[in-house]
N, C-alpha and C. Protein backbone atom coordinates (compact mmCIF):
# COMPACT_ATOMS: atom_id res chain seq x y z
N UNK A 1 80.62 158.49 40.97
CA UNK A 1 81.73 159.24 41.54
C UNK A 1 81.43 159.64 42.99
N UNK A 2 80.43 159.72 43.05
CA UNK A 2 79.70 160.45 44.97
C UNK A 2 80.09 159.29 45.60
N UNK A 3 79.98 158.18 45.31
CA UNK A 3 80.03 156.57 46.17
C UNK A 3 81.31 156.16 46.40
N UNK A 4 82.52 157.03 45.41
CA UNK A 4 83.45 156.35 45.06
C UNK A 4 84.81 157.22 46.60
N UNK A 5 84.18 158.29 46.43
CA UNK A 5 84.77 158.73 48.07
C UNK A 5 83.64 159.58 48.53
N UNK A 6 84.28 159.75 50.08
CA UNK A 6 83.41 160.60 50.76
C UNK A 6 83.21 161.75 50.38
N UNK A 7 83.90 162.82 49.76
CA UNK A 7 83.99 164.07 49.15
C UNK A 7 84.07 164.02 47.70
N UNK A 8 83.62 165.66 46.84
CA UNK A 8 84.25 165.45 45.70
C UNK A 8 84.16 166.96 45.63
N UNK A 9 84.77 167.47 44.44
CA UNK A 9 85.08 169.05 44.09
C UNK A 9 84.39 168.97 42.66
N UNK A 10 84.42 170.25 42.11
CA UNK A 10 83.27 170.31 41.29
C UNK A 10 84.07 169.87 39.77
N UNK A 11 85.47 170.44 40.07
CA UNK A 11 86.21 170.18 38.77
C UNK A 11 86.73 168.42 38.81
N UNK A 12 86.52 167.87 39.34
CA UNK A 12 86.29 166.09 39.44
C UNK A 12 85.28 165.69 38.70
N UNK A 13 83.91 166.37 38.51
CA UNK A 13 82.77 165.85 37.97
C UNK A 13 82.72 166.32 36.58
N UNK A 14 83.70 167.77 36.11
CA UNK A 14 83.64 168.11 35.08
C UNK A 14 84.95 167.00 34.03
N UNK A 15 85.94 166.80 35.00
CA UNK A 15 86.97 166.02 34.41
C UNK A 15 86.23 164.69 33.69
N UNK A 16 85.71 164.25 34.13
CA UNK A 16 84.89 162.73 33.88
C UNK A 16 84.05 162.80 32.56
N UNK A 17 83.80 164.37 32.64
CA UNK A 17 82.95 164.50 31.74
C UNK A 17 81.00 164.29 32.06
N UNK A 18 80.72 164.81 33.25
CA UNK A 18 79.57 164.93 33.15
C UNK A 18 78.77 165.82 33.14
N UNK A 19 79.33 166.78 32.37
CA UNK A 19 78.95 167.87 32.31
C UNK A 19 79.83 169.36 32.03
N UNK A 20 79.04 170.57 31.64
CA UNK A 20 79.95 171.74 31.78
C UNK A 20 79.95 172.37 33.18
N UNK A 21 80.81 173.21 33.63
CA UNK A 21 80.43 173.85 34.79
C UNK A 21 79.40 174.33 35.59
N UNK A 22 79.02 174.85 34.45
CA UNK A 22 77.40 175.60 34.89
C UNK A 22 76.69 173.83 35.27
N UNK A 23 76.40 172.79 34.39
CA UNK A 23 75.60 171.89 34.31
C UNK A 23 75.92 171.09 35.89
N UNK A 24 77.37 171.19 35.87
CA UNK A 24 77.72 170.26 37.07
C UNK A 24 77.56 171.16 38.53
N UNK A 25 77.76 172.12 38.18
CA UNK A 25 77.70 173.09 39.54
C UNK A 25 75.90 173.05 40.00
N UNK A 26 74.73 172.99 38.97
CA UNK A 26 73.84 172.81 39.26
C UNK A 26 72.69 171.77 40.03
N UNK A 27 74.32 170.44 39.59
CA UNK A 27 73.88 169.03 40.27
C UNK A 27 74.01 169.23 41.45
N UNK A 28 75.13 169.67 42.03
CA UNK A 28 75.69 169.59 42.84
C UNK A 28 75.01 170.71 43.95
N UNK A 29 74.30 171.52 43.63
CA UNK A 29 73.29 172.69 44.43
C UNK A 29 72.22 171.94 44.74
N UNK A 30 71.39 171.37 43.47
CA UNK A 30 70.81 170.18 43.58
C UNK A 30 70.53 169.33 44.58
N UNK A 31 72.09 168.65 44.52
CA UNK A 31 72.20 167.78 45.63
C UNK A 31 72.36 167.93 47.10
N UNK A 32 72.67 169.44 47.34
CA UNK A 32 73.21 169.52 48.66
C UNK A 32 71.84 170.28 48.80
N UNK A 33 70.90 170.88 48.55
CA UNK A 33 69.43 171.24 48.62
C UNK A 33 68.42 170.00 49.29
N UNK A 34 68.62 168.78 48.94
CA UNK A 34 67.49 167.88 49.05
C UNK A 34 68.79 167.12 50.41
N UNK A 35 69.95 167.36 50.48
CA UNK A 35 70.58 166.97 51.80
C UNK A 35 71.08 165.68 51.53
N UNK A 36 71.31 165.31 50.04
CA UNK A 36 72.52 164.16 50.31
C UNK A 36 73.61 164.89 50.32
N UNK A 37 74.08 166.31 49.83
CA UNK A 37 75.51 166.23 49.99
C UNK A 37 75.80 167.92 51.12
N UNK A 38 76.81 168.34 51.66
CA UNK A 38 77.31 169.22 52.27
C UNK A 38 78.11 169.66 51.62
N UNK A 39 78.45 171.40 51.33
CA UNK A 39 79.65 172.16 51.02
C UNK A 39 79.88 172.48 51.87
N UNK A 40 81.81 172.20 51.92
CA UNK A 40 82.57 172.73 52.75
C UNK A 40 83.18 173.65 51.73
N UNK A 41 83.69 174.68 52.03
CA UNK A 41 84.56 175.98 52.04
C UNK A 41 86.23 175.37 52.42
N UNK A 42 87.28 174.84 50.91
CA UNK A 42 88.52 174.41 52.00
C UNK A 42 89.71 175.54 51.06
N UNK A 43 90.00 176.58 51.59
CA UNK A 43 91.03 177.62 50.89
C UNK A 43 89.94 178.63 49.67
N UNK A 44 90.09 178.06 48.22
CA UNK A 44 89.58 179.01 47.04
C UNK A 44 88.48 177.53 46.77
N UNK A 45 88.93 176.48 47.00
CA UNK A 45 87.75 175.20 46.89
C UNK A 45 86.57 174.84 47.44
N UNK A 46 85.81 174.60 46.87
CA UNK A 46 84.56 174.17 47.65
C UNK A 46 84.43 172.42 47.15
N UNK A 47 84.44 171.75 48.64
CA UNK A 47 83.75 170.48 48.36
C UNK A 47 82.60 169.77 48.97
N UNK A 48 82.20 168.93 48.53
CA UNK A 48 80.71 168.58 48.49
C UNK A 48 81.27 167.40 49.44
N UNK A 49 80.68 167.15 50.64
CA UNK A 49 80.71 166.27 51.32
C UNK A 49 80.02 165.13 51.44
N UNK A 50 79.71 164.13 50.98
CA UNK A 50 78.71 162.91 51.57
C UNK A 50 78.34 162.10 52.50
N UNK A 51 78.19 163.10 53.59
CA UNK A 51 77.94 162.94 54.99
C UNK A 51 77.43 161.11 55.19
N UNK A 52 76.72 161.05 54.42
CA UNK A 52 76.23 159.25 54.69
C UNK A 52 77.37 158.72 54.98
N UNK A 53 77.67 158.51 53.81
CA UNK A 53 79.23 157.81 53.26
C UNK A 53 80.32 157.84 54.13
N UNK A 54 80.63 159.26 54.66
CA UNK A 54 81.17 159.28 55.35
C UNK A 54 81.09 158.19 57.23
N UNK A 55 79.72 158.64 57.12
CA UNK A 55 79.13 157.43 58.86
C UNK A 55 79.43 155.81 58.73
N UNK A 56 78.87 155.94 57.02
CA UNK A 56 79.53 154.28 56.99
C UNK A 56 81.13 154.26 57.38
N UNK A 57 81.79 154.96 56.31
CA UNK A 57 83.36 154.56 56.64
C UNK A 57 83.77 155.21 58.20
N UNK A 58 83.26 155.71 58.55
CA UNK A 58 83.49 155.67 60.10
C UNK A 58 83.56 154.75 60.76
N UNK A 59 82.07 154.07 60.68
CA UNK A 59 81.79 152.86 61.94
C UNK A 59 82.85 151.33 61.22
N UNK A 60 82.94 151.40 60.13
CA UNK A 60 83.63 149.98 59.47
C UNK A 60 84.98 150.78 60.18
């Protein structure tokens, strides 16, 4: 799902089913800790950015 767009929100990862909140919210701290992903702050949402991903679909 991270590969599949540049962003994702936390209730996307729970929809899929990979997890409960707590489990998925922990990946996702996880992940933005070791610097593959960025939280943005957008209204009451927080999304996880994949800054890489994003440079690729930039330069293409």
């Amino acid at each position: 799902m991270l590969f599949k767009l540049p962003y994702t929100e936390r209730q996307s990862l729970i929809d899929i089913g990979l997890g409960t909140p707590k489990t998925v919210g922990n990946y996702l701290i996880e992940l933005e800790g070791k610097g593959f992903l960025k939280s943005n702050k957008v209204g009451k949402a927080k999304l996880y950015l994949n800054h890489e991903l994003m440079k690729v679909l930039e330069q293409g």
